[in-house]
N, C-alpha and C. Protein backbone atom coordinates (compact mmCIF):
# COMPACT_ATOMS: atom_id res chain seq x y z
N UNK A 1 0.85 -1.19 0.00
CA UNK A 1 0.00 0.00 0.00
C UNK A 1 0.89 1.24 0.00
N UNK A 2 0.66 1.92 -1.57
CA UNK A 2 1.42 3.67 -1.20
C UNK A 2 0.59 4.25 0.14
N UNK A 3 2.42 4.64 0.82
CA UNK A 3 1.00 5.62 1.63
C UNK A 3 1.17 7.36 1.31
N UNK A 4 0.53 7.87 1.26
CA UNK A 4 0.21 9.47 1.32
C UNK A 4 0.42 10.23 2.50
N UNK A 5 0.68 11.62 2.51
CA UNK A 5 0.68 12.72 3.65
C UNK A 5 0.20 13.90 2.39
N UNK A 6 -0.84 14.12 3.04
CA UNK A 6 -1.54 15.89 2.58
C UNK A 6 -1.30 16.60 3.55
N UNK A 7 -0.52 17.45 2.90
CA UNK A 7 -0.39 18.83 3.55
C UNK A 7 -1.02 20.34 2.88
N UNK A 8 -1.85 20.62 3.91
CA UNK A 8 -2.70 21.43 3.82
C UNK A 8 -2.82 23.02 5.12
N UNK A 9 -2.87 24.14 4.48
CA UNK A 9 -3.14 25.12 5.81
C UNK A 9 -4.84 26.19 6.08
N UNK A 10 -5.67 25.16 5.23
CA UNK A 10 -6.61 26.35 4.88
C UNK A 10 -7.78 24.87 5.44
N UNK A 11 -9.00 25.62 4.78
CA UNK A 11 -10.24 24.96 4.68
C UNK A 11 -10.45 23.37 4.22
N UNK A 12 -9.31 23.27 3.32
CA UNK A 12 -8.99 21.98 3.03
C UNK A 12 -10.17 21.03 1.96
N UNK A 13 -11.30 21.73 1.26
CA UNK A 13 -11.53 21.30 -0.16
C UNK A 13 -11.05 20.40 -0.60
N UNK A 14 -10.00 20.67 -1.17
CA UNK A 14 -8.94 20.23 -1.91
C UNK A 14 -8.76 18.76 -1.22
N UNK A 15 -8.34 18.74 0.08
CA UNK A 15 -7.95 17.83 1.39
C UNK A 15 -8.69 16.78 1.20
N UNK A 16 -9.96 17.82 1.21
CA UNK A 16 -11.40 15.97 1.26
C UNK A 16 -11.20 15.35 0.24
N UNK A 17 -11.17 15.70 -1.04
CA UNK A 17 -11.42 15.03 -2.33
C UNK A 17 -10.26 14.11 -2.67
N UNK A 18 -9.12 14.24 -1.76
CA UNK A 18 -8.37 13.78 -1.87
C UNK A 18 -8.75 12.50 -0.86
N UNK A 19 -9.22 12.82 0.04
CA UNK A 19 -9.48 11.83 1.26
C UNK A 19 -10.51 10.97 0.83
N UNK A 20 -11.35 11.78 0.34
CA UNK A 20 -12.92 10.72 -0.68
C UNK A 20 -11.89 9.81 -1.34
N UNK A 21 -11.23 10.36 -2.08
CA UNK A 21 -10.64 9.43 -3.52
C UNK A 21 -10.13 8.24 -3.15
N UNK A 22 -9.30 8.39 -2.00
CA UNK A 22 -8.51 7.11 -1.48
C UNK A 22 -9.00 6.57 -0.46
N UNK A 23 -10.28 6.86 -0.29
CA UNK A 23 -10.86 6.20 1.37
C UNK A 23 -10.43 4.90 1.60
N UNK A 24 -11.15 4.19 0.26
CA UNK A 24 -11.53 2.81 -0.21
C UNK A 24 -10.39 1.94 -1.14
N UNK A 25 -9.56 2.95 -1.25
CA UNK A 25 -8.94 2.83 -2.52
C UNK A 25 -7.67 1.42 -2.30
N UNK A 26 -7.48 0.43 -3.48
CA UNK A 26 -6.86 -0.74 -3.11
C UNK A 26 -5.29 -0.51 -3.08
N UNK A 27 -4.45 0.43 -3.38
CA UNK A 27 -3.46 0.70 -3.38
C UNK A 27 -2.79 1.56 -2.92
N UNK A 28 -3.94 2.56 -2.74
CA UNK A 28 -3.42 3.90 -1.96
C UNK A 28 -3.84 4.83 -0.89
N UNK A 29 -3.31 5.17 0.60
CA UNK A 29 -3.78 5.26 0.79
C UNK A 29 -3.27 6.25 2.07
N UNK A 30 -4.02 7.48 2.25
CA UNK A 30 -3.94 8.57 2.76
C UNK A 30 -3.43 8.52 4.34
N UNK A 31 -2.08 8.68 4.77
CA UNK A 31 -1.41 8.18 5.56
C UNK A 31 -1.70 9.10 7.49
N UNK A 32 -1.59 10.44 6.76
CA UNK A 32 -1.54 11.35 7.76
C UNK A 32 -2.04 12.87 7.15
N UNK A 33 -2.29 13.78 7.43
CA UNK A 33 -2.46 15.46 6.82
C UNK A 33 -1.58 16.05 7.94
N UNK A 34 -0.93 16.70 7.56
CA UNK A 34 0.01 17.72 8.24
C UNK A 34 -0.50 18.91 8.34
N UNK A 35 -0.40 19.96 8.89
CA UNK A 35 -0.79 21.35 8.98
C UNK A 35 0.09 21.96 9.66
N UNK A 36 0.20 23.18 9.75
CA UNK A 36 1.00 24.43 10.06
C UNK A 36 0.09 25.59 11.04
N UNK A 37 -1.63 25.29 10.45
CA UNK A 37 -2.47 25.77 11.24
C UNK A 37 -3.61 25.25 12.43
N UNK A 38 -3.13 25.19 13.33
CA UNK A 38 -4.16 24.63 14.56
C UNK A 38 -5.31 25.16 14.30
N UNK A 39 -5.42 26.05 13.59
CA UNK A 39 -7.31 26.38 13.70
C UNK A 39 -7.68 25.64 12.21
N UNK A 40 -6.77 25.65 11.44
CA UNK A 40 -7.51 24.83 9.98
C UNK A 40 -8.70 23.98 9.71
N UNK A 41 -9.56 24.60 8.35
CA UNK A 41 -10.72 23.67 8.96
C UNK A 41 -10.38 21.85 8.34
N UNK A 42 -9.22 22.16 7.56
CA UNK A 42 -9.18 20.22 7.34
C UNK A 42 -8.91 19.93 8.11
N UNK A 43 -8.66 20.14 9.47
CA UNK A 43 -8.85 19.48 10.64
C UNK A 43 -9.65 18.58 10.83
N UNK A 44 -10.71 19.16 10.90
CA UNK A 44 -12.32 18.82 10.90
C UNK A 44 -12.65 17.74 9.80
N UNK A 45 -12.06 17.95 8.71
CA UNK A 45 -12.63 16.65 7.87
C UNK A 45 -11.37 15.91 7.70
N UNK A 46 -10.22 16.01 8.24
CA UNK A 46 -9.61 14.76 8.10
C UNK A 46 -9.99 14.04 9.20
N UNK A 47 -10.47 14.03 10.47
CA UNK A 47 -11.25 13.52 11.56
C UNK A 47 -12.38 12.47 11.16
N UNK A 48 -12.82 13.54 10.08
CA UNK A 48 -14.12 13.01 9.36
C UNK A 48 -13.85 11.56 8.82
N UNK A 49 -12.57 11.41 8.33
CA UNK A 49 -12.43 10.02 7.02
C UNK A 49 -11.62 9.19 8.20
N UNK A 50 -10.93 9.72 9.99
CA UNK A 50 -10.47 9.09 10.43
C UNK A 50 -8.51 9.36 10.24
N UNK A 51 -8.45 10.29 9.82
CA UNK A 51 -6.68 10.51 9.55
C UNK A 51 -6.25 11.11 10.24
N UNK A 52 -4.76 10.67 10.78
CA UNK A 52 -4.30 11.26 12.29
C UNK A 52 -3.88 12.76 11.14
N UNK A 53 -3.73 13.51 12.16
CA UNK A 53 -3.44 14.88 12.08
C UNK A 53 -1.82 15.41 12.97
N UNK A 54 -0.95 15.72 12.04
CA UNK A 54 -0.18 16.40 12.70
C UNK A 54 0.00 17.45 12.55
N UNK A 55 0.09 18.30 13.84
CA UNK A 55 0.48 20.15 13.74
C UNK A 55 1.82 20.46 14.32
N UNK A 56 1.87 21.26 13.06
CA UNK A 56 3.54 21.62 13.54
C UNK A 56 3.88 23.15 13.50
N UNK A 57 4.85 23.44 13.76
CA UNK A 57 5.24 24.85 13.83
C UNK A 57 6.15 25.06 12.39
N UNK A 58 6.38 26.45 11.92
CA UNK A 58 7.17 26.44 11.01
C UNK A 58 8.43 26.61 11.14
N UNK A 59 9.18 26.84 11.92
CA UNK A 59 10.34 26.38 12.26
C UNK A 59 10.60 24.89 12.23
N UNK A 60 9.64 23.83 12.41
CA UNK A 60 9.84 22.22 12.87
C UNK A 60 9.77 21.93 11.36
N UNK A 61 9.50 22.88 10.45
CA UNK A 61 9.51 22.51 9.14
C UNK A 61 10.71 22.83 8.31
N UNK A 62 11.59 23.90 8.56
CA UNK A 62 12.08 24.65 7.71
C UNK A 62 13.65 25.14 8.86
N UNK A 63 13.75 24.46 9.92
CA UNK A 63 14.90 24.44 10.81
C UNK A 63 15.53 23.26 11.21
N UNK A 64 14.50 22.20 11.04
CA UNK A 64 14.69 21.04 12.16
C UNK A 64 14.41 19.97 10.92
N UNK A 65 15.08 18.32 11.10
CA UNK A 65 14.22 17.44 10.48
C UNK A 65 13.14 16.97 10.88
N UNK A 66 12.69 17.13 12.24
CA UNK A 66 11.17 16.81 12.75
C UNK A 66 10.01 16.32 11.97
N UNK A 67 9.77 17.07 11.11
CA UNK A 67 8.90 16.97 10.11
C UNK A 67 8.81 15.67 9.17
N UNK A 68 10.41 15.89 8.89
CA UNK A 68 10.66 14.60 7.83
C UNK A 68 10.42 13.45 8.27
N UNK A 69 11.43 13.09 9.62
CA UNK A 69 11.18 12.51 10.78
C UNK A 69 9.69 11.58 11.11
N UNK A 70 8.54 12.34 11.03
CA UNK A 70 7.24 12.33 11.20
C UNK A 70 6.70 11.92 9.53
N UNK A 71 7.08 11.99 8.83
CA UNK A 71 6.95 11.93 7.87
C UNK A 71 6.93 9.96 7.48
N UNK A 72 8.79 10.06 7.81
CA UNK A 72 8.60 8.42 8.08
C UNK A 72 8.82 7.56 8.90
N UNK A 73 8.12 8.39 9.92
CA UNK A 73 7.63 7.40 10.91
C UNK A 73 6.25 6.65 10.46
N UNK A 74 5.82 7.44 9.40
CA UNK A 74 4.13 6.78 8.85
C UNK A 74 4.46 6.06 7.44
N UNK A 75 5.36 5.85 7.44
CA UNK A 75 6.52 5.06 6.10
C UNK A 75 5.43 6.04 4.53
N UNK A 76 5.37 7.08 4.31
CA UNK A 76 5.02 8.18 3.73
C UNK A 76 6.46 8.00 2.64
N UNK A 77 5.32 7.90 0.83
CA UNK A 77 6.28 7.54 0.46
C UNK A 77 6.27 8.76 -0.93
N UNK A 78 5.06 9.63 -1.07
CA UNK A 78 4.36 10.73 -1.60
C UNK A 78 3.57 11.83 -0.57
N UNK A 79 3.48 13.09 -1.09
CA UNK A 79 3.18 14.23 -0.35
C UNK A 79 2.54 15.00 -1.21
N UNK A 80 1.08 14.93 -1.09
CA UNK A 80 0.33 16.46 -2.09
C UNK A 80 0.13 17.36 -1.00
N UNK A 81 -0.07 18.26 -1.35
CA UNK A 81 0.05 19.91 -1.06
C UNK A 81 -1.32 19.92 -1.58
N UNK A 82 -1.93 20.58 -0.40
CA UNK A 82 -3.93 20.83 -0.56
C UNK A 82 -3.91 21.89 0.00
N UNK A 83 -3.43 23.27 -0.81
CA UNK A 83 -3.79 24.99 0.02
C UNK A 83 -2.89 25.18 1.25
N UNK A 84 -1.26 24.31 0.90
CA UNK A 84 -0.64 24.57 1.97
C UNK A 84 0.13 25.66 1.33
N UNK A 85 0.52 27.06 2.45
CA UNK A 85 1.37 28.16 2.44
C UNK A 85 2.15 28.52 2.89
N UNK A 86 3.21 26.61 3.13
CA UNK A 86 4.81 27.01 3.24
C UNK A 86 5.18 26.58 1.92
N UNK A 87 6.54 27.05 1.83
CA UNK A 87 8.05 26.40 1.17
C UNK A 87 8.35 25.44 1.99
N UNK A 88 8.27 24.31 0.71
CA UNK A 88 8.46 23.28 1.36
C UNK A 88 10.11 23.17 1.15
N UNK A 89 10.93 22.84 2.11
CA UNK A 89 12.49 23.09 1.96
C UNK A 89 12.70 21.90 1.60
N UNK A 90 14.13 22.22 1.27
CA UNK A 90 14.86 21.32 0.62
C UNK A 90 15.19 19.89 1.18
N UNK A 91 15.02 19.94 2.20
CA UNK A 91 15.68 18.40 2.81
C UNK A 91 14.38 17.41 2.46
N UNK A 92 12.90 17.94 2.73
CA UNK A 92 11.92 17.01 2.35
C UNK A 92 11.89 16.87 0.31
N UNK A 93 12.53 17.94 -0.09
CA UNK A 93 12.22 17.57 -1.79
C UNK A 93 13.72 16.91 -1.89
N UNK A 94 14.68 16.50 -1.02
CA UNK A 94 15.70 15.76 -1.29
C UNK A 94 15.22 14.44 -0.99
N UNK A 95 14.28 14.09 -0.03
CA UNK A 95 13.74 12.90 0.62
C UNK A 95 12.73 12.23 -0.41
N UNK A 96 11.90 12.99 -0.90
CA UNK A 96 10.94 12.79 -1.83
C UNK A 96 11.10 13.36 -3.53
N UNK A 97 11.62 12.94 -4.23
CA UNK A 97 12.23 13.62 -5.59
C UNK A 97 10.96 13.47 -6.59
N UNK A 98 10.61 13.79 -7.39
CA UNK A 98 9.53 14.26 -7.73
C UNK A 98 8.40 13.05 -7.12
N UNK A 99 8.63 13.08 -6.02
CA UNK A 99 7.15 12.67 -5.34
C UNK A 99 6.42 13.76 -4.37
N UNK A 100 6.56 14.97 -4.92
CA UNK A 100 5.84 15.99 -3.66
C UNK A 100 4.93 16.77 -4.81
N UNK A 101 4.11 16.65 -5.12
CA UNK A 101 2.50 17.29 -5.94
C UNK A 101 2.12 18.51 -5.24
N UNK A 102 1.86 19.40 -6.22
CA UNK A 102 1.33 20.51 -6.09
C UNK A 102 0.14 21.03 -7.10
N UNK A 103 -0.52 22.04 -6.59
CA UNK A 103 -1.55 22.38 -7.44
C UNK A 103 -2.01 23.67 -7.23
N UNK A 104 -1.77 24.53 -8.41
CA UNK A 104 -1.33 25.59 -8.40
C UNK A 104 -3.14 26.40 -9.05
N UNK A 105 -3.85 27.36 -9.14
CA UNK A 105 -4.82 27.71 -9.41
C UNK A 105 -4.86 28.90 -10.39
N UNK A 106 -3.85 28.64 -11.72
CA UNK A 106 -3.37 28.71 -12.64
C UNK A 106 -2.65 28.11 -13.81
N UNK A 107 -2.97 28.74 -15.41
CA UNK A 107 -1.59 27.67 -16.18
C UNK A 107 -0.51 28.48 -16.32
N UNK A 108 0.46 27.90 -15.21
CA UNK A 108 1.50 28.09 -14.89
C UNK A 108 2.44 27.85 -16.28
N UNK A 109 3.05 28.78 -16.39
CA UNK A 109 4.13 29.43 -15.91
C UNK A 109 3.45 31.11 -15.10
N UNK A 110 2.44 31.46 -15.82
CA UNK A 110 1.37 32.90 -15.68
C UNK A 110 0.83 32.54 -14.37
N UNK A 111 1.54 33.76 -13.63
CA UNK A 111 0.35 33.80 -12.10
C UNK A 111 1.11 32.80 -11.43
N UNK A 112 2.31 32.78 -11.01
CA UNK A 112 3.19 31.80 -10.08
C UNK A 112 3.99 32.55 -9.34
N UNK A 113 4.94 31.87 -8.45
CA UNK A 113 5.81 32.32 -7.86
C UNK A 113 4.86 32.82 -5.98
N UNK A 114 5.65 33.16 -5.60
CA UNK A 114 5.18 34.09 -3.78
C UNK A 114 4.47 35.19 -4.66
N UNK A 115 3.62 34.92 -3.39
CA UNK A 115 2.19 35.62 -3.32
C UNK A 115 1.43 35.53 -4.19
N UNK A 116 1.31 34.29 -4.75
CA UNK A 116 0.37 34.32 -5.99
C UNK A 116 -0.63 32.87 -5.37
N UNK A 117 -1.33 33.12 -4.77
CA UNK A 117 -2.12 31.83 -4.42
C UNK A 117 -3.51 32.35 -3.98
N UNK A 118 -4.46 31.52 -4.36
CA UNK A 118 -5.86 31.65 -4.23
C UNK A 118 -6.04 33.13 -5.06
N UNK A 119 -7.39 33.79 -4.15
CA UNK A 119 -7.75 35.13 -4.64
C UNK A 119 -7.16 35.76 -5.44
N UNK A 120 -5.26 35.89 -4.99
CA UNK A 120 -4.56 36.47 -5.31
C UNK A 120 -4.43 36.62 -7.08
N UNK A 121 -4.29 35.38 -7.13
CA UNK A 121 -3.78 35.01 -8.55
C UNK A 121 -5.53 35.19 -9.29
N UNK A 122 -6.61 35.51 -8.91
CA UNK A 122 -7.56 35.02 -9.98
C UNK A 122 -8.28 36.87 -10.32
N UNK A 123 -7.66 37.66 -8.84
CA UNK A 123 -7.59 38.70 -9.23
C UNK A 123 -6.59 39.49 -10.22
N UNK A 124 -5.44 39.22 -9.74
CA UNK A 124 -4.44 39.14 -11.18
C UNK A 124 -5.26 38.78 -12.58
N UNK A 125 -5.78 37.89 -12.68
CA UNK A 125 -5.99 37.58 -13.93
C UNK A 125 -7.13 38.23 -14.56
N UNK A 126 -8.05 38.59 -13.51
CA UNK A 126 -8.92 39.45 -13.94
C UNK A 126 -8.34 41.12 -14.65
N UNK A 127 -7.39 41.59 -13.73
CA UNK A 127 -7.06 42.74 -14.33
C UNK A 127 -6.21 42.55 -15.71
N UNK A 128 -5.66 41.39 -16.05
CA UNK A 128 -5.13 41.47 -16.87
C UNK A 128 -5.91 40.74 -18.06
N UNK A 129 -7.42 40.96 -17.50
CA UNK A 129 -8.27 40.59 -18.92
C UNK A 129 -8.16 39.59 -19.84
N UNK A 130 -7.45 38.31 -18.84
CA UNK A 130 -6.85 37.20 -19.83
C UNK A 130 -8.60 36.89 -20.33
N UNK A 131 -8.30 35.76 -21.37
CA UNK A 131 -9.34 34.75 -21.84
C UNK A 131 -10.28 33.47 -21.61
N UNK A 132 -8.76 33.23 -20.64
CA UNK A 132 -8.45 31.78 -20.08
C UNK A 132 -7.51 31.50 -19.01
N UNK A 133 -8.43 30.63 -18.21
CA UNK A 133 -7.39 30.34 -16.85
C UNK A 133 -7.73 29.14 -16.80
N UNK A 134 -7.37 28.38 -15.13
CA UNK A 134 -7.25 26.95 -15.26
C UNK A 134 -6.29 26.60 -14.11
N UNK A 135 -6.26 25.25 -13.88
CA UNK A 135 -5.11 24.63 -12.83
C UNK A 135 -3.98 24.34 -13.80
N UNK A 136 -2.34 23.76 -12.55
CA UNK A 136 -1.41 23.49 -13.12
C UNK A 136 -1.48 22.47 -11.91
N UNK A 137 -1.14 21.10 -12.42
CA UNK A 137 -0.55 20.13 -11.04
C UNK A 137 0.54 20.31 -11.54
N UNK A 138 1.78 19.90 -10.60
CA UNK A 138 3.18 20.38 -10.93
C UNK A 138 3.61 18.96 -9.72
N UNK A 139 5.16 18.56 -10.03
CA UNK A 139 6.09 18.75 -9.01
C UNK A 139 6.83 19.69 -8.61
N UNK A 140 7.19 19.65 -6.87
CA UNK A 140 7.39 20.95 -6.21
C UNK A 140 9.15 20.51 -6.53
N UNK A 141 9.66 21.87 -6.64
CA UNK A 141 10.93 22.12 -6.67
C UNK A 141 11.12 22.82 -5.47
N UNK A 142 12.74 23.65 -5.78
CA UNK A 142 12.96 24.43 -4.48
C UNK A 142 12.50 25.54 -4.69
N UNK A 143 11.64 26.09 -6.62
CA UNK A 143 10.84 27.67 -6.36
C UNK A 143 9.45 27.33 -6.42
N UNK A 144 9.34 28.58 -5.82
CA UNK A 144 7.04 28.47 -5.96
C UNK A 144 7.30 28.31 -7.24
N UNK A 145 6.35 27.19 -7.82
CA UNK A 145 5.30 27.06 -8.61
C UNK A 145 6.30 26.89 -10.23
N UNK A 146 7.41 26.85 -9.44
CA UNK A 146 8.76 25.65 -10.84
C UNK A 146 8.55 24.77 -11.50
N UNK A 147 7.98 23.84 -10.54
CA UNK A 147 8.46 22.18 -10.58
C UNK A 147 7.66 21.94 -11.95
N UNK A 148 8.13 20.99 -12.91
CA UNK A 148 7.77 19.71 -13.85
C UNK A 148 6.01 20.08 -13.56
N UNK A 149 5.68 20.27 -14.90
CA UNK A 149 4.15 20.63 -14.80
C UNK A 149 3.66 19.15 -15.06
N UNK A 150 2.91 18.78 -14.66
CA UNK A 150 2.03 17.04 -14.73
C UNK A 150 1.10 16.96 -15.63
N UNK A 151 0.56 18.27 -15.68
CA UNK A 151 -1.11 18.50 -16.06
C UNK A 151 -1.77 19.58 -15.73
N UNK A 152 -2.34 20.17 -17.01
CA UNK A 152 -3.10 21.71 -16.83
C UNK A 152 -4.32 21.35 -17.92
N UNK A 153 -5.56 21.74 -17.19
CA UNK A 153 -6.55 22.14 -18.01
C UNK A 153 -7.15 23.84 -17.42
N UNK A 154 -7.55 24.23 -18.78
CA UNK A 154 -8.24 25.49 -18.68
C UNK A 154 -9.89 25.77 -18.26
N UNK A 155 -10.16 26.65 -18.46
CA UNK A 155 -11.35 27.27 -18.79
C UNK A 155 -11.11 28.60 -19.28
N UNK A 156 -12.77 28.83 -19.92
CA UNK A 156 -12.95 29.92 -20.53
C UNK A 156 -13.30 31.23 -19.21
N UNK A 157 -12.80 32.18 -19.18
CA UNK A 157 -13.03 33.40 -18.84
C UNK A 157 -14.10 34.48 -19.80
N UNK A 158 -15.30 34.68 -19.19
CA UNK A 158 -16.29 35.43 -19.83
C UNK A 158 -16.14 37.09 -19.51
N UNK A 159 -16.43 38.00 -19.99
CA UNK A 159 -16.11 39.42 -19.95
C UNK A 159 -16.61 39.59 -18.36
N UNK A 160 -17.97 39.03 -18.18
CA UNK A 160 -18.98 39.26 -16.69
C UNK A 160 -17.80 38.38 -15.90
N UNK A 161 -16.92 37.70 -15.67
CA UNK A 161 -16.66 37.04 -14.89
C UNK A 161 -15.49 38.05 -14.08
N UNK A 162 -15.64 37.68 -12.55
CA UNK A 162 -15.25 38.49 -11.69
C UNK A 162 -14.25 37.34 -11.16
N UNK A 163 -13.45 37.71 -10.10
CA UNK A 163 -12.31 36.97 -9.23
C UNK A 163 -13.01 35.88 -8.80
N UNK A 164 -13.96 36.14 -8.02
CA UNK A 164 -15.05 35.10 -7.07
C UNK A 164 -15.82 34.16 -7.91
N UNK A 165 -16.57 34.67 -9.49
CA UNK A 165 -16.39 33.03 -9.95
C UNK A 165 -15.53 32.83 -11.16
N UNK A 166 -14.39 33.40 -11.11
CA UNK A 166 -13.30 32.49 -11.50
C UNK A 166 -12.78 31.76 -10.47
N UNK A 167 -12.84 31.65 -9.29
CA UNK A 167 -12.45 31.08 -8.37
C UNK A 167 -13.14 30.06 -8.46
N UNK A 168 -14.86 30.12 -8.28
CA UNK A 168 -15.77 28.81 -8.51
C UNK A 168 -15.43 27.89 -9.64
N UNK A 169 -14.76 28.52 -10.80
CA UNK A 169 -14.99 27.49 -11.96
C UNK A 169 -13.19 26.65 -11.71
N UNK A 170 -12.24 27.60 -10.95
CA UNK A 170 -10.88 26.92 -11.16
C UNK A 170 -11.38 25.80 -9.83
N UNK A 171 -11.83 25.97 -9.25
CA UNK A 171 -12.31 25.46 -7.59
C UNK A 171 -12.96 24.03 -8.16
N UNK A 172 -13.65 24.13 -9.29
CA UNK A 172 -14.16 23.05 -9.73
C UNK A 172 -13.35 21.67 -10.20
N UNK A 173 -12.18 23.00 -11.63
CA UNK A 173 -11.20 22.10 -11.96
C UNK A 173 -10.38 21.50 -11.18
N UNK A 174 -10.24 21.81 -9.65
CA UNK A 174 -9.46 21.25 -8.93
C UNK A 174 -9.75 19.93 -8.14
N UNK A 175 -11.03 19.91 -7.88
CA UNK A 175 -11.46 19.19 -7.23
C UNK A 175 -12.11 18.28 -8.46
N UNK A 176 -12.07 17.83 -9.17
CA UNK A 176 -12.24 16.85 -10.26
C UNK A 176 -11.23 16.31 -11.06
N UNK A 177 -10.04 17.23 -11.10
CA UNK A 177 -9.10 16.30 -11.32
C UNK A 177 -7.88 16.08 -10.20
N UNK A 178 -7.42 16.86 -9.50
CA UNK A 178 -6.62 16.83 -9.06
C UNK A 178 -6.32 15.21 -8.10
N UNK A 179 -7.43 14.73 -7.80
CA UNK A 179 -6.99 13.51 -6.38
C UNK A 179 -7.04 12.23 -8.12
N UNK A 180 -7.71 12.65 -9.22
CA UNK A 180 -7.40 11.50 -10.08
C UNK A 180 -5.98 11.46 -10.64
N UNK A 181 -5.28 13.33 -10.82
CA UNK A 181 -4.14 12.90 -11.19
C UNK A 181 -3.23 12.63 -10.42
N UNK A 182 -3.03 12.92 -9.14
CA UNK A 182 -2.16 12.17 -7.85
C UNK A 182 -2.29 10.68 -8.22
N UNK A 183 -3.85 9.90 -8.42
CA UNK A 183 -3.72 8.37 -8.50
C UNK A 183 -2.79 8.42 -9.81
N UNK A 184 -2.82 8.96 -11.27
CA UNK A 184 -2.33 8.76 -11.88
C UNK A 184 -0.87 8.34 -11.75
N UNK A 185 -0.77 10.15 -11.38
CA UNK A 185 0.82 10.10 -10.84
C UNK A 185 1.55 8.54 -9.78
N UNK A 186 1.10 8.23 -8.95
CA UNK A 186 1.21 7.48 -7.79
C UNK A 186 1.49 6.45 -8.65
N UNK A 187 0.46 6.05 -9.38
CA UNK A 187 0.48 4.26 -9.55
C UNK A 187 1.61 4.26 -10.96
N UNK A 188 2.33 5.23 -11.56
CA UNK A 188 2.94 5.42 -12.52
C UNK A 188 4.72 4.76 -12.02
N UNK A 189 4.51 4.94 -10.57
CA UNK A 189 5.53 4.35 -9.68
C UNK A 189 5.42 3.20 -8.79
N UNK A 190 6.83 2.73 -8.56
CA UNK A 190 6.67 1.23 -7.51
C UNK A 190 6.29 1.93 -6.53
N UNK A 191 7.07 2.94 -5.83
CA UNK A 191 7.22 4.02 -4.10
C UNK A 191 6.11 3.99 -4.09
């Protein structure tokens, strides 16, 4: 059995669909969720599917091996990123080489890098009157929103469309493909 760690710092969307996908699933299967935020609401629904929860500080991430440590202690052999808002450092993308997934709420290379996440980026795109937006799954490197793109689909941007539902329609693309292309990704490997 692959096992998984989602790391997540928000509401966690993203988190469940990932947790739906592999509840049942014969090969894979959702090990632990990490967080950075004690009040987070994937708290609450990783409880929901039954997944231990670890909270950590960001220093225990980005000073210490602790993390990693914790990591395989749950023999964690892949890591998606569900609305988490650290840098993930280097010693865990040395541990995990393109096994750490990301998913970015843009087609990246456009609308990447620090400070470009959620709202951020869909207001960007509004002022700049694009056509078309969309997700990027990626592997994580050592910059925001670098890594080896996996998979991007778009959508259309309408003149009426505002930040809030471009958010609904990328919110969509995320949560419909993203926990299928992790299985993709996953079973593409022995780890």
């Amino acid at each position: 059995m692959k096992q998984l760690a989602v790391f997540a710092s928000g509401s966690g969307t993203n988190a469940e669909r990932i947790f739906e996908r592999f509840r049942d699933h014969t090969s894979i299967r959702v090990a632990v969720l990490f967080t950075n935020n004690p009040n987070a609401g994937v708290i609450a629904r990783a409880a929901r599917f039954n997944i231990p929860v670890e909270i950590f500080e960001k220093n225990a991430l980005t000073e210490t091996d602790k993390v990693l440590e914790i990591l395989q202690s749950y023999q964690v052999g892949w890591i998606a990123l569900a609305g988490f808002m650290l840098m993930i450092p280097q010693n865990l993308i040395n541990a995990f080489p393109k096994r750490i997934i990301n998913i970015h709420p843009a087609l990246l290379p456009a609308y990447g890098g620090k400070g470009m996440y959620g709202m951020n980026v869909h207001r960007a795109v509004v002022e700049a009157q694009e056509e078309v937006t969309g997700i990027t799954i990626h592997y994580v490197n050592e910059n925001y929103d670098e890594g080896a793109v996996i998979f991007q689909v778009g959508c259309t941007i309408q003149p009426y469309d505002t930040a809030e539902t471009i958010a609904e329609k990328v919110h969509h693309l995320e949560h419909e493909y993203y926990p299928q292309i992790i299985e993709e990704t996953m079973d593409k490997y022995e780890i």
